[in-house]
N, C-alpha and C. Protein backbone atom coordinates (compact mmCIF):
# COMPACT_ATOMS: atom_id res chain seq x y z
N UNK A 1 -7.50 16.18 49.13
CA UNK A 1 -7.72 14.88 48.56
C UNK A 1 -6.38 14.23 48.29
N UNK A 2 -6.13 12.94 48.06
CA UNK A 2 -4.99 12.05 47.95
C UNK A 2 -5.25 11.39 46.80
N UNK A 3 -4.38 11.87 46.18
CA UNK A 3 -4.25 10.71 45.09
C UNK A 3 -3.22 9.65 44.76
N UNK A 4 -3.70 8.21 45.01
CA UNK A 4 -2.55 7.46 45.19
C UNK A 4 -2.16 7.18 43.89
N UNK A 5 -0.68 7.14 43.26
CA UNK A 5 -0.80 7.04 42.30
C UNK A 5 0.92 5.73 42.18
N UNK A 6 1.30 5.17 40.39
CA UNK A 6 2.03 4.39 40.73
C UNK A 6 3.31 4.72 39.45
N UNK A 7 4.28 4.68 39.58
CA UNK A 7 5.46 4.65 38.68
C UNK A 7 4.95 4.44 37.38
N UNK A 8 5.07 5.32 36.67
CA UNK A 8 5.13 4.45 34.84
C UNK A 8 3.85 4.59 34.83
N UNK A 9 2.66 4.34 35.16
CA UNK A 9 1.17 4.48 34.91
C UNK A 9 0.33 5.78 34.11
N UNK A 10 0.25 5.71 33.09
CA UNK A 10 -0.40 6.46 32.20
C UNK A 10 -1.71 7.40 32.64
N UNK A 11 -2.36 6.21 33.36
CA UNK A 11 -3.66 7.34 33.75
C UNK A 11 -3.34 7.65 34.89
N UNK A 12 -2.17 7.40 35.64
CA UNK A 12 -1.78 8.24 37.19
C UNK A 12 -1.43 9.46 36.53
N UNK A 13 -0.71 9.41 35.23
CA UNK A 13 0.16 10.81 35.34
C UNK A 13 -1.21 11.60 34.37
N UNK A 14 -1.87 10.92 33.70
CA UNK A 14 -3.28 11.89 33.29
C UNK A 14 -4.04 12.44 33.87
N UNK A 15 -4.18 11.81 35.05
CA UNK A 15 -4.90 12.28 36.38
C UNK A 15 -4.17 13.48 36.72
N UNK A 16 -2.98 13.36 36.79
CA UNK A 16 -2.18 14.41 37.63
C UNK A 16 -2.35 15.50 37.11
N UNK A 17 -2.14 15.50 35.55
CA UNK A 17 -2.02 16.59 34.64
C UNK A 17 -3.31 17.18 34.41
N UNK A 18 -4.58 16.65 34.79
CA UNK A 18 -5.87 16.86 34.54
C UNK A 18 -6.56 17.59 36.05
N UNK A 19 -6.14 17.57 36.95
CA UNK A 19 -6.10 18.20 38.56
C UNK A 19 -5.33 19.49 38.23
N UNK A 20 -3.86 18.90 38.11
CA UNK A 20 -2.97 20.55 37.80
C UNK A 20 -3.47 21.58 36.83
N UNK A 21 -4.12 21.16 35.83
CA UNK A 21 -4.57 22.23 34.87
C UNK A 21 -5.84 23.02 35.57
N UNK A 22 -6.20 22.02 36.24
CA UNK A 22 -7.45 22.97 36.94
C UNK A 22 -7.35 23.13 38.14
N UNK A 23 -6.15 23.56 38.48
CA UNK A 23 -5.58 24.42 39.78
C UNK A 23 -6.40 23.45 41.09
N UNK A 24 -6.90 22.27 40.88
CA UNK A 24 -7.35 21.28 41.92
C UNK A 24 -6.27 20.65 42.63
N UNK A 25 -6.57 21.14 44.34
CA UNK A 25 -5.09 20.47 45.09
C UNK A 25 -5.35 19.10 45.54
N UNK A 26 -4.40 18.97 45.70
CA UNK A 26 -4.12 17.30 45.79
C UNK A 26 -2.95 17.09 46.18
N UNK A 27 -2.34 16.08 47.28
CA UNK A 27 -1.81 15.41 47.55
C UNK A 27 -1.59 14.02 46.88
N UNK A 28 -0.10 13.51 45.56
CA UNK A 28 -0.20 12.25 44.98
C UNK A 28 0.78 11.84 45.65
N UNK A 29 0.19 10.52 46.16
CA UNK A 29 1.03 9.57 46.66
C UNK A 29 1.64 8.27 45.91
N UNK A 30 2.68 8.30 46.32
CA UNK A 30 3.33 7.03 45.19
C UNK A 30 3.53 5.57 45.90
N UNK A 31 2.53 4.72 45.55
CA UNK A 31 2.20 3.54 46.57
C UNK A 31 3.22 2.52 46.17
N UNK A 32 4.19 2.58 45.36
CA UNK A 32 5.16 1.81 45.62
C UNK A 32 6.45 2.29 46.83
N UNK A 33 6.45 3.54 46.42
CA UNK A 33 7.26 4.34 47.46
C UNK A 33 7.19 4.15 48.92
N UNK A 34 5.47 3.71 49.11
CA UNK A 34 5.31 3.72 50.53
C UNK A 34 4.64 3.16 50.80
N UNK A 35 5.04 1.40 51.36
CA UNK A 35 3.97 0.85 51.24
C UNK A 35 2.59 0.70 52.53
N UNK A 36 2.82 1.95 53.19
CA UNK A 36 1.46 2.04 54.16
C UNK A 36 0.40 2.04 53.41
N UNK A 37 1.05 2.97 52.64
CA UNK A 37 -0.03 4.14 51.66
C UNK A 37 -0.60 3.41 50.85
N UNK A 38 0.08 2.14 49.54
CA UNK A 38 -0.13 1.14 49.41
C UNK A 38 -1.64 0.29 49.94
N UNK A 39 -1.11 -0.18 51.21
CA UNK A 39 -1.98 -1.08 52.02
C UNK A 39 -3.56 -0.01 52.01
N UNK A 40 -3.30 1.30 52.43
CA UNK A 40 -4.78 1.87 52.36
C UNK A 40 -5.41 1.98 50.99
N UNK A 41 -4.76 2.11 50.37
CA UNK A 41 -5.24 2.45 49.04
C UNK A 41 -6.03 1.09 48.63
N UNK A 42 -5.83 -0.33 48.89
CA UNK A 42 -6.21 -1.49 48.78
C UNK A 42 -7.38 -1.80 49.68
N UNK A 43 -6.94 -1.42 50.93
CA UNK A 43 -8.30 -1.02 51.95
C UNK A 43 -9.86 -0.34 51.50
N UNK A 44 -9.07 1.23 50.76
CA UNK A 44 -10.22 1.86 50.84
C UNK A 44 -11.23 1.57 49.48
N UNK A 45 -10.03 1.17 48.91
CA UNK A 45 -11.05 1.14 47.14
C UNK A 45 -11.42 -0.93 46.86
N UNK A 46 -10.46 -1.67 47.91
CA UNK A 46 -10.68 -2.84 47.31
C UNK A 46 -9.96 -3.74 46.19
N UNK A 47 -9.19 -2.72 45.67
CA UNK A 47 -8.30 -3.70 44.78
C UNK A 47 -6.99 -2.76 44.68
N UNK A 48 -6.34 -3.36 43.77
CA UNK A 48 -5.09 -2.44 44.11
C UNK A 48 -4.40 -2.00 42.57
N UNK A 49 -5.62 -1.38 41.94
CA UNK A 49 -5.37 -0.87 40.70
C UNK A 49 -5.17 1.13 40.48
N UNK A 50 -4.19 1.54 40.38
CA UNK A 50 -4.64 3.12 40.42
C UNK A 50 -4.55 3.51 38.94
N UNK A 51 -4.77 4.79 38.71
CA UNK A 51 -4.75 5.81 40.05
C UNK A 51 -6.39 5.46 40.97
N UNK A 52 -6.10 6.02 42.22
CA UNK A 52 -7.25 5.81 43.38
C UNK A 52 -7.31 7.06 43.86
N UNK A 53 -8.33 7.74 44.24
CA UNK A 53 -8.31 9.16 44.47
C UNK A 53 -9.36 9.21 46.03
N UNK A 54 -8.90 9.56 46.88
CA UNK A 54 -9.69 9.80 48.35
C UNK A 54 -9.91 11.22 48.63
N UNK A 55 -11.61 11.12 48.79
CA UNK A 55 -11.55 12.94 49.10
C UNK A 55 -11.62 12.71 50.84
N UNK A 56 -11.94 14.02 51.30
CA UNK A 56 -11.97 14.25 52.40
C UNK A 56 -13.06 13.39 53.57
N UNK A 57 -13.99 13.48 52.38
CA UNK A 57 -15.92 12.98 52.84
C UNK A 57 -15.50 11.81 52.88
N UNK A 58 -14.60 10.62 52.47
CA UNK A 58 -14.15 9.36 52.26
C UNK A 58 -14.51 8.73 51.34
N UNK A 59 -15.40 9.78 50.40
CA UNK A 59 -15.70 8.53 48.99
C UNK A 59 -14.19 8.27 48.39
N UNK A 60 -14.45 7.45 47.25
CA UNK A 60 -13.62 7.09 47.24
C UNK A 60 -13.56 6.52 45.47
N UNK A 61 -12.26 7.39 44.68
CA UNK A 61 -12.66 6.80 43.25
C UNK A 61 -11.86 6.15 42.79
N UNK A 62 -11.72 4.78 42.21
CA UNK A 62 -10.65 3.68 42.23
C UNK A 62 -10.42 3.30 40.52
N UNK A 63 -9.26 3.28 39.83
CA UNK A 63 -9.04 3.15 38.28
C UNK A 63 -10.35 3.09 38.11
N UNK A 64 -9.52 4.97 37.26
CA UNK A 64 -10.58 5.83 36.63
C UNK A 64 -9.63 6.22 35.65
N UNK A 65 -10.38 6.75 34.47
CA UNK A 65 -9.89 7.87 33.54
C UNK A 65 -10.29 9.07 33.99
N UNK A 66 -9.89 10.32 33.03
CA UNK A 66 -10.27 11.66 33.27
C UNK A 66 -11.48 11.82 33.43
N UNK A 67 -11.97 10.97 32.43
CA UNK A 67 -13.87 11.26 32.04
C UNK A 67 -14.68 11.07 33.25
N UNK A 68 -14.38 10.12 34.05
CA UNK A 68 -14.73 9.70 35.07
C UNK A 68 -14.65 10.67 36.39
N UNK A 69 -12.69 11.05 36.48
CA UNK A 69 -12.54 12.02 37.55
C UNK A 69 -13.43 13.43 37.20
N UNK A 70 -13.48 13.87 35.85
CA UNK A 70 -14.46 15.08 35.68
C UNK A 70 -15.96 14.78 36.46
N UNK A 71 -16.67 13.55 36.32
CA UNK A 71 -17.86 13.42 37.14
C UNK A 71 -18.05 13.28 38.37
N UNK A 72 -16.99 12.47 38.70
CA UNK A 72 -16.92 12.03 40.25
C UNK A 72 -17.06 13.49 40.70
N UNK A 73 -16.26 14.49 40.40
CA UNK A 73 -15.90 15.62 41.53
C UNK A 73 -16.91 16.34 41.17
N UNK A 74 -17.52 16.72 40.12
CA UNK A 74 -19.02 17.55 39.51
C UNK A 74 -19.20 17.34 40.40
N UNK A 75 -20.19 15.53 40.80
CA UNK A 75 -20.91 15.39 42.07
C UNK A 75 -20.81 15.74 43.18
N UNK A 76 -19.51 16.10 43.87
CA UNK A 76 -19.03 16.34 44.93
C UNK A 76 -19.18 18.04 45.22
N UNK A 77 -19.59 18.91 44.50
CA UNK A 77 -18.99 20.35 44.02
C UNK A 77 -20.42 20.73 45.09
């Protein structure tokens, strides 16, 4: 999964820290860093707010909190 994420952003780095504790891999991408990555991230979710998280299946979860990433992926399990 990819998680696009952005400089300074509070719930990018909550996200991060909330994946790492539960040994969930992930790829975070930093969409200022790169702005391909950027452009998809706007593509796939529609706006260009993160963190944005892409699994494999292509759903797709766009500014979220933890509470949220805990359900999204339940569903997915």
């Amino acid at each position: 999964m990819v998680l696009y994420i952005k400089p300074g952003c509070g719930w990018c780095d909550q996200a991060v820290e909330w994946l790492e504790a539960r040994g969930i891999e992930f790829r975070a991408v930093d969409v200022f860093a790169d702005r391909a990555a950027y452009e998809r991230m706007r593509r796939i979710s529609g706006q260009t707010l993160a963190p944005t998280l892409e699994m494999p299946d292509g759903s797709v979860l766009a500014d979220f909190g933890t509470d949220q990433l805990g359900e999204f992926l339940a569903q997915r399990a």
